[in-house]
Protein backbone atom coordinates (compact mmCIF):
# COMPACT_ATOMS: atom_id res chain seq x y z
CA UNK A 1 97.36 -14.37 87.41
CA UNK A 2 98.36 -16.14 84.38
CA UNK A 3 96.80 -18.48 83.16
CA UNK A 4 97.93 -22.42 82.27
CA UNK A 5 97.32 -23.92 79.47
CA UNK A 6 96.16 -27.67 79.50
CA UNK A 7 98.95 -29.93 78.79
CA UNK A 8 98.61 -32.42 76.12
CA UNK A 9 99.21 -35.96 76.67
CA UNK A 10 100.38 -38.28 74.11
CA UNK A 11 99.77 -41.85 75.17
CA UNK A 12 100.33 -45.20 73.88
CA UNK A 13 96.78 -45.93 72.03
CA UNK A 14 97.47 -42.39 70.30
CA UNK A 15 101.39 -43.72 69.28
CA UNK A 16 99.37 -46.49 67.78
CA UNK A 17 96.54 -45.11 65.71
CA UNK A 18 99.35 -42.81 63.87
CA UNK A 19 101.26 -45.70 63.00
CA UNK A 20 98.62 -47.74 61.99
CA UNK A 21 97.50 -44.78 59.70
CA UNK A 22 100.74 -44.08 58.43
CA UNK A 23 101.01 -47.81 57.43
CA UNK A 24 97.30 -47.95 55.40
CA UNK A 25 98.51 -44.52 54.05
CA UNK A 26 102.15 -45.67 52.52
CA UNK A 27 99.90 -49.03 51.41
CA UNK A 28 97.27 -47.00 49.59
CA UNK A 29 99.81 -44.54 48.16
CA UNK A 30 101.85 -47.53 46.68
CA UNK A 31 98.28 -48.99 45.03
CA UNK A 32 97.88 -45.77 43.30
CA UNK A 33 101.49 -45.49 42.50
CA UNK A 34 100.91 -49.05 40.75
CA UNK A 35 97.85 -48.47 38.97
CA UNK A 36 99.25 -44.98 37.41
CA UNK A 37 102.67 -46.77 36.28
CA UNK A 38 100.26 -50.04 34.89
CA UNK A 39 98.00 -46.92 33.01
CA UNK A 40 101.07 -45.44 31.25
CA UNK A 41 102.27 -48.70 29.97
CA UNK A 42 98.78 -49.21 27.82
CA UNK A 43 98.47 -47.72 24.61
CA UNK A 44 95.88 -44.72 24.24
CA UNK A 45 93.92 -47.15 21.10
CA UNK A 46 93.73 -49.61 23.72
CA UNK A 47 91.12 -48.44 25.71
CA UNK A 48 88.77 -47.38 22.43
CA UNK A 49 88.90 -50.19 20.85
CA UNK A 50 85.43 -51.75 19.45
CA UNK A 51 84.05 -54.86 21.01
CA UNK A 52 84.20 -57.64 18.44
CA UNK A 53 80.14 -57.63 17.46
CA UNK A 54 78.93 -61.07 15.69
CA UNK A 55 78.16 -60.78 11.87
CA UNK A 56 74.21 -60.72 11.20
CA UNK A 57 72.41 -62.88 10.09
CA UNK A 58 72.66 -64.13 6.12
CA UNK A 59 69.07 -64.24 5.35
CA UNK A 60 68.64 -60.74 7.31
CA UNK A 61 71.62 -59.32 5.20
CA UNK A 62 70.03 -60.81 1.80
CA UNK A 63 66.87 -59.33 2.80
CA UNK A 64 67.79 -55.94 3.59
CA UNK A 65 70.31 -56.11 0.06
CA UNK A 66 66.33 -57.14 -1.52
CA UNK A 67 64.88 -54.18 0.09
CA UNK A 68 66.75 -51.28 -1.10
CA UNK A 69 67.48 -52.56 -4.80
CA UNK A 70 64.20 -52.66 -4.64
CA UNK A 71 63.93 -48.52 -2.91
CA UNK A 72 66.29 -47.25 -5.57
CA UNK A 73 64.23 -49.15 -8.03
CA UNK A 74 61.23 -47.03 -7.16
CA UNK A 75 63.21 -44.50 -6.60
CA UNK A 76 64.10 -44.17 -10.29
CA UNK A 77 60.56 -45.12 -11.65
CA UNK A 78 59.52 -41.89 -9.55
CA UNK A 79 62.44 -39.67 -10.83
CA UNK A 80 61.42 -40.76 -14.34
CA UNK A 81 57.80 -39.78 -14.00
CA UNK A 82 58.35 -36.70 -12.28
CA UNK A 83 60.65 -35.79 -15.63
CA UNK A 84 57.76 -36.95 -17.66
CA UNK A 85 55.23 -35.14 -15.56
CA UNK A 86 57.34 -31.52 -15.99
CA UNK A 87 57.81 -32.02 -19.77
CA UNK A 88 53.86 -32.98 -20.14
CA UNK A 89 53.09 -29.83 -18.02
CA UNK A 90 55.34 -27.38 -20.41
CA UNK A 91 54.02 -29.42 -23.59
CA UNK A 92 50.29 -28.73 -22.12
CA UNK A 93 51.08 -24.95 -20.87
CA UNK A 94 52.23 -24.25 -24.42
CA UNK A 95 49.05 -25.90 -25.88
CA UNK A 96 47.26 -23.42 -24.08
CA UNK A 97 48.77 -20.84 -24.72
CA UNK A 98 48.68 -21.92 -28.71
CA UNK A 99 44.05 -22.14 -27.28
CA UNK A 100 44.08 -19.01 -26.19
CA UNK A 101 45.53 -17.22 -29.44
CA UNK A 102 43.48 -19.54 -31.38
CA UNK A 103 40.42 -18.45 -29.75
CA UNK A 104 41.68 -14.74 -29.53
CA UNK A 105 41.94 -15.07 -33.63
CA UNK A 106 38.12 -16.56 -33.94
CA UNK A 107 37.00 -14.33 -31.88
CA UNK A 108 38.19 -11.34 -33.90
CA UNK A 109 36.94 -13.62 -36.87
CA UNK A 110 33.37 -14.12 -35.49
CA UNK A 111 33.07 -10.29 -34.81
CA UNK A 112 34.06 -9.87 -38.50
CA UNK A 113 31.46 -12.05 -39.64
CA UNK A 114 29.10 -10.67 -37.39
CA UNK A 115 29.33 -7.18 -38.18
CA UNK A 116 29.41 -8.39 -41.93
CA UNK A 117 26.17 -10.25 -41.18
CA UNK A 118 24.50 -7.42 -39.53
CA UNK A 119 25.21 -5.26 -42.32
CA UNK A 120 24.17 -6.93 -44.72
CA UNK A 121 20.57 -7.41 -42.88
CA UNK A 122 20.60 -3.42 -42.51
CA UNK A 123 21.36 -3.03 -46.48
CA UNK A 124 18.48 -6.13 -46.87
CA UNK A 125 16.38 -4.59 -44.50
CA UNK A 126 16.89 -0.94 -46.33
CA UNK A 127 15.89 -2.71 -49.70
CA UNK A 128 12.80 -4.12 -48.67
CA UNK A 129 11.66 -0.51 -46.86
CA UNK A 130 12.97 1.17 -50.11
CA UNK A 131 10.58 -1.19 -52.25
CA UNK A 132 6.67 -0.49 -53.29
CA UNK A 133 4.91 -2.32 -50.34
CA UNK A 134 2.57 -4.39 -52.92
CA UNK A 135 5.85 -5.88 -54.32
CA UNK A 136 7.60 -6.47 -51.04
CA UNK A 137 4.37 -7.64 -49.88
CA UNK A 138 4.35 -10.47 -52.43
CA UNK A 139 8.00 -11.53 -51.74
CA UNK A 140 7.10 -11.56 -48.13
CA UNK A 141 4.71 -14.34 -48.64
CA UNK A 142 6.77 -16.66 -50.22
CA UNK A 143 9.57 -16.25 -46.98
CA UNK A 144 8.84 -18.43 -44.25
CA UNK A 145 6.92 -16.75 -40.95
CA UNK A 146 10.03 -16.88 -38.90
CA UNK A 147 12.36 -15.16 -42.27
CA UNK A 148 10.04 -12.61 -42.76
CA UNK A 149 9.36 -11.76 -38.80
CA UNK A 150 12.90 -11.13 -38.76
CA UNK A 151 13.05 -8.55 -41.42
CA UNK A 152 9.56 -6.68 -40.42
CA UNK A 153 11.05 -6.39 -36.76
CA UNK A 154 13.88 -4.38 -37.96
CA UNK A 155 11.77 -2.26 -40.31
CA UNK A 156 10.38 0.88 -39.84
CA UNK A 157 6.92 0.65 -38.34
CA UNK A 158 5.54 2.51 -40.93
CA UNK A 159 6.86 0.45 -43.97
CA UNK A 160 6.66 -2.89 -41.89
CA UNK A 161 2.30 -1.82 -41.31
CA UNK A 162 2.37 -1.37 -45.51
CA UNK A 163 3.83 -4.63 -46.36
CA UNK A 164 1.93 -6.76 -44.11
CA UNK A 165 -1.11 -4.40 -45.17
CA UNK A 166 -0.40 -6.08 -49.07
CA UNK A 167 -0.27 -9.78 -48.05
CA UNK A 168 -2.62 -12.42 -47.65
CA UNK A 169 -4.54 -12.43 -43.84
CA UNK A 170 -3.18 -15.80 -43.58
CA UNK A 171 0.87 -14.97 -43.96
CA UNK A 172 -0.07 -11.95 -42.05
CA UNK A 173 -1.33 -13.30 -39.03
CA UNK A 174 1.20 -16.00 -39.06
CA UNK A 175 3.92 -13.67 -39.14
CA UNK A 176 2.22 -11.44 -36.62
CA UNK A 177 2.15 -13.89 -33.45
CA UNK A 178 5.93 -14.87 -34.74
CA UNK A 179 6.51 -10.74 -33.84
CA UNK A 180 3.92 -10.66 -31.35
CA UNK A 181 5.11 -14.20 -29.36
CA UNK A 182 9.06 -13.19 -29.94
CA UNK A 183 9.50 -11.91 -26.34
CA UNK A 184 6.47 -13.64 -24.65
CA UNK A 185 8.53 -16.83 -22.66
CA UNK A 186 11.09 -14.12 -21.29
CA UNK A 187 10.69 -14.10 -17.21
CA UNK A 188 9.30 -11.27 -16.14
CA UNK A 189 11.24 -10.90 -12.94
């Protein structure tokens, strides 16, 4: 058995809807055809050029002209004291650092005069042990309480008991609760 195949029939409405699309396709072909030969006769600048945009406002233009003479006026104030600022800041770093040795230099100075000072109330101090306790006694008195508590605190305690042993109870005393009262408003904790 063989088999048949279907036959196909081409009828008039078929004939008609292939001409009809033929025609619409020639049409459409020629509209493209057209628009591609119209496209190639343009200029490539054509298409990117700017649109024509109105001119602002006067006023607006003067005030925006106002505004930034006025910005780069600032603007230069502010780059002026900056420069000021960074040559005040190396004048005062160097002033410092001139401080600094200064007070490096008195220090060293102050020691000096301290040590000097000190030993010279060791040699004073030295004297007034080495003398006879009725004489240093006598020159005692005539120091004021505070002068002469300074000296018998850095005595001996033996030659500071002899020369207040030769004064007058009244120098003494006074120069006794001078010694006595030296440490007595220091906190005890």
């Amino acid at each position: 058995m063989t088999m048949r195949l279907p036959r196909l029939s081409i009828g008039p409405l078929t004939i008609l809807a292939l001409l009809l699309a033929g025609s619409g396709a020639l049409r459409f072909g020629e509209a493209v055809g057209t628009a591609m030969a119209l496209q190639a006769e343009k200029p490539e600048h054509a298409q990117s050029a700017p649109l024509d945009c109105p001119a602002p406002p006067a006023r607006l233009l003067e005030a925006l002209r106002t505004r930034e003479a006025q910005i780069s006026a600032r603007e230069a104030a502010l780059n002026d004291r900056q420069a000021a600022l960074a040559m005040s800041d190396q004048a005062i770093t160097a002033r410092i650092a001139e401080l600094t040795a200064m007070e490096a230099s008195l220090k060293e100075t102050l020691a000096l005069a301290d040590g000097a000072a000190e030993r010279d109330l060791t040699n004073l101090t030295a004297v007034y042990e080495a003398m006879k306790p009725a004489e240093a006694a006598a020159l005692f008195e005539t120091m004021g309480p505070e002068f002469a508590g300074r000296f018998l605190r850095r005595m001996r305690p033996d030659a500071a008991a002899a020369i207040l042993s030769g004064m007058k109870s009244e120098a003494a005393y006074s120069i006794s609760v001078l010694v006595a009262g030296r440490n007595a408003t220091v906190p005890k904790q």
